[in-house]
PDB file of N, CA and C in Angstrom:
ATOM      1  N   UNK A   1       0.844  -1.178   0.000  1.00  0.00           N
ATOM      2  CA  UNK A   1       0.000   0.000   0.000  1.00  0.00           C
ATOM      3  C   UNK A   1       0.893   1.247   0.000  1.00  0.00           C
ATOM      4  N   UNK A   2       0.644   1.989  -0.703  1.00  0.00           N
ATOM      5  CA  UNK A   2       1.527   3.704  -0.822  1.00  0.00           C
ATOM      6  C   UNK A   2       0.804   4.230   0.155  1.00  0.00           C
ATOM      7  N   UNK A   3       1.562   5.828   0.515  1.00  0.00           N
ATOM      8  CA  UNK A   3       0.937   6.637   1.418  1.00  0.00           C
ATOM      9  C   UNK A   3       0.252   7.143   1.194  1.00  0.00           C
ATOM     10  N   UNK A   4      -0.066   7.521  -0.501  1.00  0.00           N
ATOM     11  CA  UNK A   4      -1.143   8.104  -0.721  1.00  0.00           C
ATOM     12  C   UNK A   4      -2.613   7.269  -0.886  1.00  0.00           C
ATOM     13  N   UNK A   5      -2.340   5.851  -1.210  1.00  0.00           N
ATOM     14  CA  UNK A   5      -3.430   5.157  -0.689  1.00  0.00           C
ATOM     15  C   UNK A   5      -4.217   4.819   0.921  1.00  0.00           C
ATOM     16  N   UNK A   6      -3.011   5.090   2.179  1.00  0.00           N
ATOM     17  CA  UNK A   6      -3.281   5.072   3.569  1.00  0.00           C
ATOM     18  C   UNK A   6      -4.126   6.474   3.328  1.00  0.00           C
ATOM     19  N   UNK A   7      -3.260   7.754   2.988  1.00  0.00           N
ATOM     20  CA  UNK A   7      -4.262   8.656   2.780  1.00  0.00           C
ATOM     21  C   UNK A   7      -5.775   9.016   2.254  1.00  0.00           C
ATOM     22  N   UNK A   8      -5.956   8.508   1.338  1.00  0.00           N
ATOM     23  CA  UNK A   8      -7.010   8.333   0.603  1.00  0.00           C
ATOM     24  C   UNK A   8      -7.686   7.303   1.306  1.00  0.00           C
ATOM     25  N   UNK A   9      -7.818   6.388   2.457  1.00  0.00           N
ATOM     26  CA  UNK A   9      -8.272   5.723   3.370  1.00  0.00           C
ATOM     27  C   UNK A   9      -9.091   6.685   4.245  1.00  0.00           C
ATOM     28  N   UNK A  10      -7.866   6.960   4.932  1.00  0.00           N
ATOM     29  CA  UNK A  10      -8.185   8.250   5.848  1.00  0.00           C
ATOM     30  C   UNK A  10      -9.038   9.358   6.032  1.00  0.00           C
ATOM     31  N   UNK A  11      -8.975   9.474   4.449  1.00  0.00           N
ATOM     32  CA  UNK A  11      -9.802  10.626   4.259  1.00  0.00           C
ATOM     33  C   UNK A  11     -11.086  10.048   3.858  1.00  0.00           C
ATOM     34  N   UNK A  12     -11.545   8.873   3.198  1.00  0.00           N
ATOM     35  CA  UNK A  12     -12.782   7.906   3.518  1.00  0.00           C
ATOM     36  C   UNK A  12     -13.520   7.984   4.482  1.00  0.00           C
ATOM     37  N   UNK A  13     -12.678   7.570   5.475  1.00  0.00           N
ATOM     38  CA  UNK A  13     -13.081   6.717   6.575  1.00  0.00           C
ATOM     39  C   UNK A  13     -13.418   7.820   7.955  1.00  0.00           C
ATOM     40  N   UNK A  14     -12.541   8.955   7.595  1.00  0.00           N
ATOM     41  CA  UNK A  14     -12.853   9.712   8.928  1.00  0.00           C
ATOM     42  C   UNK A  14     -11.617  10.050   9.434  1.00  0.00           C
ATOM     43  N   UNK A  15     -10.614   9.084   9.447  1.00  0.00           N
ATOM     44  CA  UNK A  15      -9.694   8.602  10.605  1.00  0.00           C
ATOM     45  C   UNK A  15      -8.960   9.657  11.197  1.00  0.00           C
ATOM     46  N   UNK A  16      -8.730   9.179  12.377  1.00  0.00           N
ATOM     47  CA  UNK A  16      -8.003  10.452  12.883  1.00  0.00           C
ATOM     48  C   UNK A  16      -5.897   9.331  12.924  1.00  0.00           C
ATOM     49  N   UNK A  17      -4.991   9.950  12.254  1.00  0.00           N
ATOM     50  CA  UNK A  17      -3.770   9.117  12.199  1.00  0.00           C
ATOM     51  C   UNK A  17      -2.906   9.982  12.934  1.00  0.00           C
ATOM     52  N   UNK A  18      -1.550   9.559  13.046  1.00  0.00           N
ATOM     53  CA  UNK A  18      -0.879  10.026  13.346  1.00  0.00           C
ATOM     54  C   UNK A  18       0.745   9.894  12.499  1.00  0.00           C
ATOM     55  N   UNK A  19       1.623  11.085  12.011  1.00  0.00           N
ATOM     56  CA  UNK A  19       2.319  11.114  10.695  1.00  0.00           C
ATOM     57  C   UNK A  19       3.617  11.487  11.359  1.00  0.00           C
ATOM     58  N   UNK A  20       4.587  11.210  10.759  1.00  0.00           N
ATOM     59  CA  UNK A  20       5.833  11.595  10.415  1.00  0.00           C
ATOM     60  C   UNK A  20       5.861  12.222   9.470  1.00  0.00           C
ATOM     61  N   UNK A  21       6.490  13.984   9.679  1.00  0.00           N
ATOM     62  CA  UNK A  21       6.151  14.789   8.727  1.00  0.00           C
ATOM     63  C   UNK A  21       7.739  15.445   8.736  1.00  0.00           C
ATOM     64  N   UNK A  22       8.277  15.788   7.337  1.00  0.00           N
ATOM     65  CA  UNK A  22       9.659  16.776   7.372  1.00  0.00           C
ATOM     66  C   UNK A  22       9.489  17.945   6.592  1.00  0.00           C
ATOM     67  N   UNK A  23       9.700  18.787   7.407  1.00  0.00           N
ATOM     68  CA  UNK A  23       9.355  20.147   7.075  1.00  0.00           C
ATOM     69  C   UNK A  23      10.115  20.230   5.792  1.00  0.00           C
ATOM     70  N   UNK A  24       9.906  21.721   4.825  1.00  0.00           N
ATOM     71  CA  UNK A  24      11.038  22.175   4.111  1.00  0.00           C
ATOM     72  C   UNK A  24      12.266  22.305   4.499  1.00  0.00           C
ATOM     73  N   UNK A  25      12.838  22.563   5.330  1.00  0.00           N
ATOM     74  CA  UNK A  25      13.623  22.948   6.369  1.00  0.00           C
ATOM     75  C   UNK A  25      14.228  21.792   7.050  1.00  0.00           C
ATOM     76  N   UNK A  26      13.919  20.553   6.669  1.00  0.00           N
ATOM     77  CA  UNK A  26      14.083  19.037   7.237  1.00  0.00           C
ATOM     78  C   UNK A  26      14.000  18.503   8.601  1.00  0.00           C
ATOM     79  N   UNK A  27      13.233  20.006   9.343  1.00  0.00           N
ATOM     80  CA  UNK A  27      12.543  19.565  10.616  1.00  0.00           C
ATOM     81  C   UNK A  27      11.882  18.622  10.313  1.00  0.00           C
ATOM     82  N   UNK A  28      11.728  17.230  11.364  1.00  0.00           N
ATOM     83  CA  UNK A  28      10.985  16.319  11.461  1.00  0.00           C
ATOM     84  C   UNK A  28       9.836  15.947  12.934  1.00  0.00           C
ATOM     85  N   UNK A  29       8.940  15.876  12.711  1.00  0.00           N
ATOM     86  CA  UNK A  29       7.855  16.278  13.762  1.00  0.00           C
ATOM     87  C   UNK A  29       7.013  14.609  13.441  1.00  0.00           C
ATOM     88  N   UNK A  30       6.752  14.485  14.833  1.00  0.00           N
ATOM     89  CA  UNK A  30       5.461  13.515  14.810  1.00  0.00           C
ATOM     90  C   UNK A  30       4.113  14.233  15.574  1.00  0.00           C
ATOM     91  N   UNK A  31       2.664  14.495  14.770  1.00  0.00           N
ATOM     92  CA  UNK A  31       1.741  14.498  15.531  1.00  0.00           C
ATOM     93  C   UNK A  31       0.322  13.816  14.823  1.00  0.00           C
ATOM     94  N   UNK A  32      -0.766  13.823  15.811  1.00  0.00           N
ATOM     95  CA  UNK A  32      -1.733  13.504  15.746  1.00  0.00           C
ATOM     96  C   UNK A  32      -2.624  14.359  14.583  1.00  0.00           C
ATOM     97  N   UNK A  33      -3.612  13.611  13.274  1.00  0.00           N
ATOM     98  CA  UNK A  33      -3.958  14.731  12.612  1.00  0.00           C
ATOM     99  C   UNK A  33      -5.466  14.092  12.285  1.00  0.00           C
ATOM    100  N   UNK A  34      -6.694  14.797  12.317  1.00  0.00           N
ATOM    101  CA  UNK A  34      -7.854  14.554  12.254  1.00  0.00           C
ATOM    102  C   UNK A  34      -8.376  15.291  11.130  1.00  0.00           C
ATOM    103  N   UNK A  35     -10.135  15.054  10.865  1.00  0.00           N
ATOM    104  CA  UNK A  35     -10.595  16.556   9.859  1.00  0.00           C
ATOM    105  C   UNK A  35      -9.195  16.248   8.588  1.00  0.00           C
ATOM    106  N   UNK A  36      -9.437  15.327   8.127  1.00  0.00           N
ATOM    107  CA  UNK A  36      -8.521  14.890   6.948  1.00  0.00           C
ATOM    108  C   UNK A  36      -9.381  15.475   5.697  1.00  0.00           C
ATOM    109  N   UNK A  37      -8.691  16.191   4.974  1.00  0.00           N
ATOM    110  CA  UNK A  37      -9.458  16.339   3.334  1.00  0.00           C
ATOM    111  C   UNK A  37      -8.098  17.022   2.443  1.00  0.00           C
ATOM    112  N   UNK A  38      -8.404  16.497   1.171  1.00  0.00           N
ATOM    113  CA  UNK A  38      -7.661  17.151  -0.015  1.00  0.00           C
ATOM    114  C   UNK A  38      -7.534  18.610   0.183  1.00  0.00           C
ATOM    115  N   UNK A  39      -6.413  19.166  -0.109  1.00  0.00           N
ATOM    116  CA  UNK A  39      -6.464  21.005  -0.309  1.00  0.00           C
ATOM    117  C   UNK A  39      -7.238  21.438  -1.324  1.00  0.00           C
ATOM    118  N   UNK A  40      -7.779  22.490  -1.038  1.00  0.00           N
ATOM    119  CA  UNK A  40      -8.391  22.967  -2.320  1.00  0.00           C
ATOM    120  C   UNK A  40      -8.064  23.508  -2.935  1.00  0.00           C
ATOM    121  N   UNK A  41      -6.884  24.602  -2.409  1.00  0.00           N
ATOM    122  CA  UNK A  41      -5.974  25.701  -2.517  1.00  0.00           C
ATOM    123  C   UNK A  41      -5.301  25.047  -3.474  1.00  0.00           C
ATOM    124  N   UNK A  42      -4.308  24.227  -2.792  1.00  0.00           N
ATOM    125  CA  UNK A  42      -2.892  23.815  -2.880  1.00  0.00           C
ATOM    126  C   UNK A  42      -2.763  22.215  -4.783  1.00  0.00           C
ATOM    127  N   UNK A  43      -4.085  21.528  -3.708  1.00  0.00           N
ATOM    128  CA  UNK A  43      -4.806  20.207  -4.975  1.00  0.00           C
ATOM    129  C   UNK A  43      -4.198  18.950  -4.538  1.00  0.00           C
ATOM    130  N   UNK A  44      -4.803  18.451  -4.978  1.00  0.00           N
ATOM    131  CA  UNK A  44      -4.477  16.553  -4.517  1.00  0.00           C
ATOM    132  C   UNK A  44      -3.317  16.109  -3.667  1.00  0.00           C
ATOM    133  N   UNK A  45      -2.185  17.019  -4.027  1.00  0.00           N
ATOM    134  CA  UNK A  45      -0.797  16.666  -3.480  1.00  0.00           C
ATOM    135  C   UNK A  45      -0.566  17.146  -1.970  1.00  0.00           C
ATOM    136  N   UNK A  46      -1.431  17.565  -1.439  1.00  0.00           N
ATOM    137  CA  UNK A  46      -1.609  18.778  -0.283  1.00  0.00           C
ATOM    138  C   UNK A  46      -2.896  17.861   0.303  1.00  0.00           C
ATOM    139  N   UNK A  47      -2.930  17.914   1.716  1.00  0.00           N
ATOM    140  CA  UNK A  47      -4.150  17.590   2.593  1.00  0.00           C
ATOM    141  C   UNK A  47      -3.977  18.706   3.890  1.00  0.00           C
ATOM    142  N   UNK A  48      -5.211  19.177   3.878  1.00  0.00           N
ATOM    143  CA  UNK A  48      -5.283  19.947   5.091  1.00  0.00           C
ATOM    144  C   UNK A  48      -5.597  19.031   6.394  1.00  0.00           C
ATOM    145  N   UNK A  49      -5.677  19.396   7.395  1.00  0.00           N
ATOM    146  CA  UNK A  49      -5.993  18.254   8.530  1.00  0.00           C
ATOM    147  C   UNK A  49      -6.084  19.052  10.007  1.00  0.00           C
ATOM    148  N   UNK A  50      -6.512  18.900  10.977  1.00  0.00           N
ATOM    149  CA  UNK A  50      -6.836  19.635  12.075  1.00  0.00           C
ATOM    150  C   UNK A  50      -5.205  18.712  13.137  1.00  0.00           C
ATOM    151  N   UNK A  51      -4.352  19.507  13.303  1.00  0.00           N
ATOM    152  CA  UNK A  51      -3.530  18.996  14.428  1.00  0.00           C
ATOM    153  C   UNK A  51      -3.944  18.876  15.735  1.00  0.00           C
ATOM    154  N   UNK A  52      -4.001  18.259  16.185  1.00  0.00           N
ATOM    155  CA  UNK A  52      -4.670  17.618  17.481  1.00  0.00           C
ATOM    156  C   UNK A  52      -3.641  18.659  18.750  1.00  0.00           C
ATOM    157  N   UNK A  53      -2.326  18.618  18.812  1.00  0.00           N
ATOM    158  CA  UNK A  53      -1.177  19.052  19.932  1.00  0.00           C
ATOM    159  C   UNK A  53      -1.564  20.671  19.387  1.00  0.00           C
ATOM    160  N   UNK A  54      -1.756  21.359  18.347  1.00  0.00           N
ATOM    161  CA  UNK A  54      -1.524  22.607  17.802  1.00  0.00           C
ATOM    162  C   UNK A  54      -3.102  23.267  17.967  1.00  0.00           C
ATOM    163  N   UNK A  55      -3.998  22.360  17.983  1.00  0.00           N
ATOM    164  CA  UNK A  55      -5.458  22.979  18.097  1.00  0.00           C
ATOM    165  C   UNK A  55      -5.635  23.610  17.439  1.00  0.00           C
ATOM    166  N   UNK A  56      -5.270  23.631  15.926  1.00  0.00           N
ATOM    167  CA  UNK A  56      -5.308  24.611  14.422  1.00  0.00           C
ATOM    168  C   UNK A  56      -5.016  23.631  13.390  1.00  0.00           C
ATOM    169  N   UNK A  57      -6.079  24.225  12.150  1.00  0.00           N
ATOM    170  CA  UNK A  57      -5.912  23.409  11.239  1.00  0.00           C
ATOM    171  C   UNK A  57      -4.518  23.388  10.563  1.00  0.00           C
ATOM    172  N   UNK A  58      -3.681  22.534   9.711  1.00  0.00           N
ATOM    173  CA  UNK A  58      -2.575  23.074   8.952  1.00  0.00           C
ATOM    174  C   UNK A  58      -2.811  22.067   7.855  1.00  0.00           C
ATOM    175  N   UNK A  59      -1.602  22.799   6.773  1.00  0.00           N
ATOM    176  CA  UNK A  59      -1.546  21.898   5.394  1.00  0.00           C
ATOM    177  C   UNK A  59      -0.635  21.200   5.400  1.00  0.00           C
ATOM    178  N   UNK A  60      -0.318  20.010   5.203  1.00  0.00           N
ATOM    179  CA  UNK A  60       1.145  19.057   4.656  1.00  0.00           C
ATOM    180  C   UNK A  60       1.025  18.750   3.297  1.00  0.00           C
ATOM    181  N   UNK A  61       2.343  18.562   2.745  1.00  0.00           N
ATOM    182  CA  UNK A  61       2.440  18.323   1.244  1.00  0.00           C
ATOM    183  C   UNK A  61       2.825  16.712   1.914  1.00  0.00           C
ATOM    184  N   UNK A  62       2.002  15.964   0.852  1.00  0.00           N
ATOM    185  CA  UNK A  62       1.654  14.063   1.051  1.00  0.00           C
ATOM    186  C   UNK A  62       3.023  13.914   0.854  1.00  0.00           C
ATOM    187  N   UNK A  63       4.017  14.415  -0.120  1.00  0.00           N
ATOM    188  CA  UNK A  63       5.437  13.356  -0.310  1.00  0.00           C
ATOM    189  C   UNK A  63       6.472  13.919   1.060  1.00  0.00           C
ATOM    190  N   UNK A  64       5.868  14.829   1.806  1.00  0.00           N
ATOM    191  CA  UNK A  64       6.198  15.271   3.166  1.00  0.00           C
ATOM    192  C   UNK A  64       6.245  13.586   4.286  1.00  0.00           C
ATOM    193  N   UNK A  65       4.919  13.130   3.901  1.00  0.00           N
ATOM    194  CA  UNK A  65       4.968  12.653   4.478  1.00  0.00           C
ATOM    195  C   UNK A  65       5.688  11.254   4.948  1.00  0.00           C
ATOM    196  N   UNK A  66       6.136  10.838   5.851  1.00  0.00           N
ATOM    197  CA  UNK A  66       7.619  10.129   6.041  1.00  0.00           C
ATOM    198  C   UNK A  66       6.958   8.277   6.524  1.00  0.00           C
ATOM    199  N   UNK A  67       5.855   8.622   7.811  1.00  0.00           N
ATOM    200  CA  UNK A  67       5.304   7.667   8.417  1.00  0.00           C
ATOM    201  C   UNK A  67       3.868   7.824   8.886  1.00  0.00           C
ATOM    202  N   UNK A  68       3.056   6.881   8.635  1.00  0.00           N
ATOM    203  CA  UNK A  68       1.837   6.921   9.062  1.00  0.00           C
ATOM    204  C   UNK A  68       1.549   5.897  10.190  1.00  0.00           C
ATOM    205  N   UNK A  69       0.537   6.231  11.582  1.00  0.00           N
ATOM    206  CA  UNK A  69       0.567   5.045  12.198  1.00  0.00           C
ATOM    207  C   UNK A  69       1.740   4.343  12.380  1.00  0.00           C
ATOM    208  N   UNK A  70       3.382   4.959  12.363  1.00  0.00           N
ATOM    209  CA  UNK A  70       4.434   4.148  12.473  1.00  0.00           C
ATOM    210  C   UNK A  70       4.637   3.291  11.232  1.00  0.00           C
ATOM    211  N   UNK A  71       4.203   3.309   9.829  1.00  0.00           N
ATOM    212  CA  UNK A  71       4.729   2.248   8.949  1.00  0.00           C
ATOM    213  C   UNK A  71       5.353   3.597   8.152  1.00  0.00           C
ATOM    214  N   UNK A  72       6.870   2.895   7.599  1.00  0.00           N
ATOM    215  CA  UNK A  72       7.143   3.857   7.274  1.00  0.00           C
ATOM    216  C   UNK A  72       7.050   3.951   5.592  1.00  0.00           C
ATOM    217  N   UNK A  73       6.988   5.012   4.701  1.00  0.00           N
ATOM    218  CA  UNK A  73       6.862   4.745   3.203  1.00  0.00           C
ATOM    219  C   UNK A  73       8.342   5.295   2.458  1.00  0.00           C
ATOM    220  N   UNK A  74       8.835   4.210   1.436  1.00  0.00           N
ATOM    221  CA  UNK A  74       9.968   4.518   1.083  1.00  0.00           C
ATOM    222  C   UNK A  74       9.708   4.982  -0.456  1.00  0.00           C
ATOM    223  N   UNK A  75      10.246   6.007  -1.015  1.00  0.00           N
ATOM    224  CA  UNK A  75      10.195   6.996  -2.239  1.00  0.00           C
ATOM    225  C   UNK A  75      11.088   7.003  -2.922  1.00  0.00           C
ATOM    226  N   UNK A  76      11.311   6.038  -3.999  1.00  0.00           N
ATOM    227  CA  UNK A  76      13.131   5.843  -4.907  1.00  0.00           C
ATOM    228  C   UNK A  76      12.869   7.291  -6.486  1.00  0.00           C
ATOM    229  N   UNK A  77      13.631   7.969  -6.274  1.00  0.00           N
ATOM    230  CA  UNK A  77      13.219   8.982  -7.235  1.00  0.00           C
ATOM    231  C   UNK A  77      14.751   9.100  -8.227  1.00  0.00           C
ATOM    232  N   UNK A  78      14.192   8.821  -9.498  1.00  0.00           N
ATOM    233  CA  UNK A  78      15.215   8.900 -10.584  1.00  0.00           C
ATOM    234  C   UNK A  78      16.577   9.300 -10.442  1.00  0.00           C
ATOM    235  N   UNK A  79      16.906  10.843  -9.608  1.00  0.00           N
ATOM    236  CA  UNK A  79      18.164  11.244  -9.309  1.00  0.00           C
ATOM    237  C   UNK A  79      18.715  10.310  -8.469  1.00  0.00           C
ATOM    238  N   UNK A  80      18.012   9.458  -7.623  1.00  0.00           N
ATOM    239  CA  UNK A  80      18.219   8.808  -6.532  1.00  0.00           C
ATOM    240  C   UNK A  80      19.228   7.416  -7.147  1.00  0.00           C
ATOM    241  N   UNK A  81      18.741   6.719  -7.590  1.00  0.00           N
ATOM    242  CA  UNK A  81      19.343   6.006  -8.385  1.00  0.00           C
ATOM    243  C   UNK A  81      20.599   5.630  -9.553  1.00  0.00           C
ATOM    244  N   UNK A  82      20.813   6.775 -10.009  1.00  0.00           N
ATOM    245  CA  UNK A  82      22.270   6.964 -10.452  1.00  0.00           C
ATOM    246  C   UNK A  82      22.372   6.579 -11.866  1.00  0.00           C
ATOM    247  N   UNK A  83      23.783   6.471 -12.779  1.00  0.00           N
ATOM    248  CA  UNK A  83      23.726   6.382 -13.915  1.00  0.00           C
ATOM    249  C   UNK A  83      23.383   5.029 -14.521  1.00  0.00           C
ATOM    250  N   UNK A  84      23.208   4.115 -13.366  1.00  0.00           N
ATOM    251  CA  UNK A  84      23.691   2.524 -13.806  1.00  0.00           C
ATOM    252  C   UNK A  84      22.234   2.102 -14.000  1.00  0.00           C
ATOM    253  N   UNK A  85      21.132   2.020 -13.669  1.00  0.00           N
ATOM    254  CA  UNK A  85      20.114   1.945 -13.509  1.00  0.00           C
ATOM    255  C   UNK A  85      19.404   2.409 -15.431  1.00  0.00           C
ATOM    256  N   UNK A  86      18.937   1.701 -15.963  1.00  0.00           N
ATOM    257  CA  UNK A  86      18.380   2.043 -16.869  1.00  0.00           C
ATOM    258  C   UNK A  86      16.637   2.796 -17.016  1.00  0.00           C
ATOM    259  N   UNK A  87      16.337   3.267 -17.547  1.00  0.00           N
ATOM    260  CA  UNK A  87      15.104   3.787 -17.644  1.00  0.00           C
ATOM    261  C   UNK A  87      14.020   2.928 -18.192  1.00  0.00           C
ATOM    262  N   UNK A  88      13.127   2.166 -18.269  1.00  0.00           N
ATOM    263  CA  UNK A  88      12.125   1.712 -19.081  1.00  0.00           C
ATOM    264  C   UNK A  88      11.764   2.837 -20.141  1.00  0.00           C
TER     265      UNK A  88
END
């Protein structure tokens, strides 16, 4: 399962989760996040969510996100991989 499928759960279901999030800035924070929905502003890649510790809504960008519920999601991105690696 990807994170954006746990997400797209979440935002189903109600759930209230809890994320591993890294800032721009590569602060890394764990909190509680409820009131899950797509940005409207921002669009699909963006979920707004009510922070539970902050008592204010905020936005995270989804490839922000690091861990959900403690599972963590791993992201292999083209630069990542190097010259040896061929392309399909």
């Amino acid at each position: 399962m990807t994170i954006e499928e746990v997400i797209d759960n979440a935002v189903m279901l109600e759930q209230t989760i809890e994320i591993e999030y890294c800032t721009r800035a590569g602060k890394v924070f764990t909190c509680e996040i409820s009131d899950i929905k797509y940005s409207r502003y921002y669009g699909g890649g963006y979920i707004q969510a009510y922070r539970l510790d902050m008592r204010e809504e905020r936005t995270f960008k989804v490839s922000r996100i690091q861990k959900v519920n403690g599972h963590s999601f791993t992201r292999i991105y083209w630069h990542q991989l190097g010259d040896h690696f061929n392309r399909i």
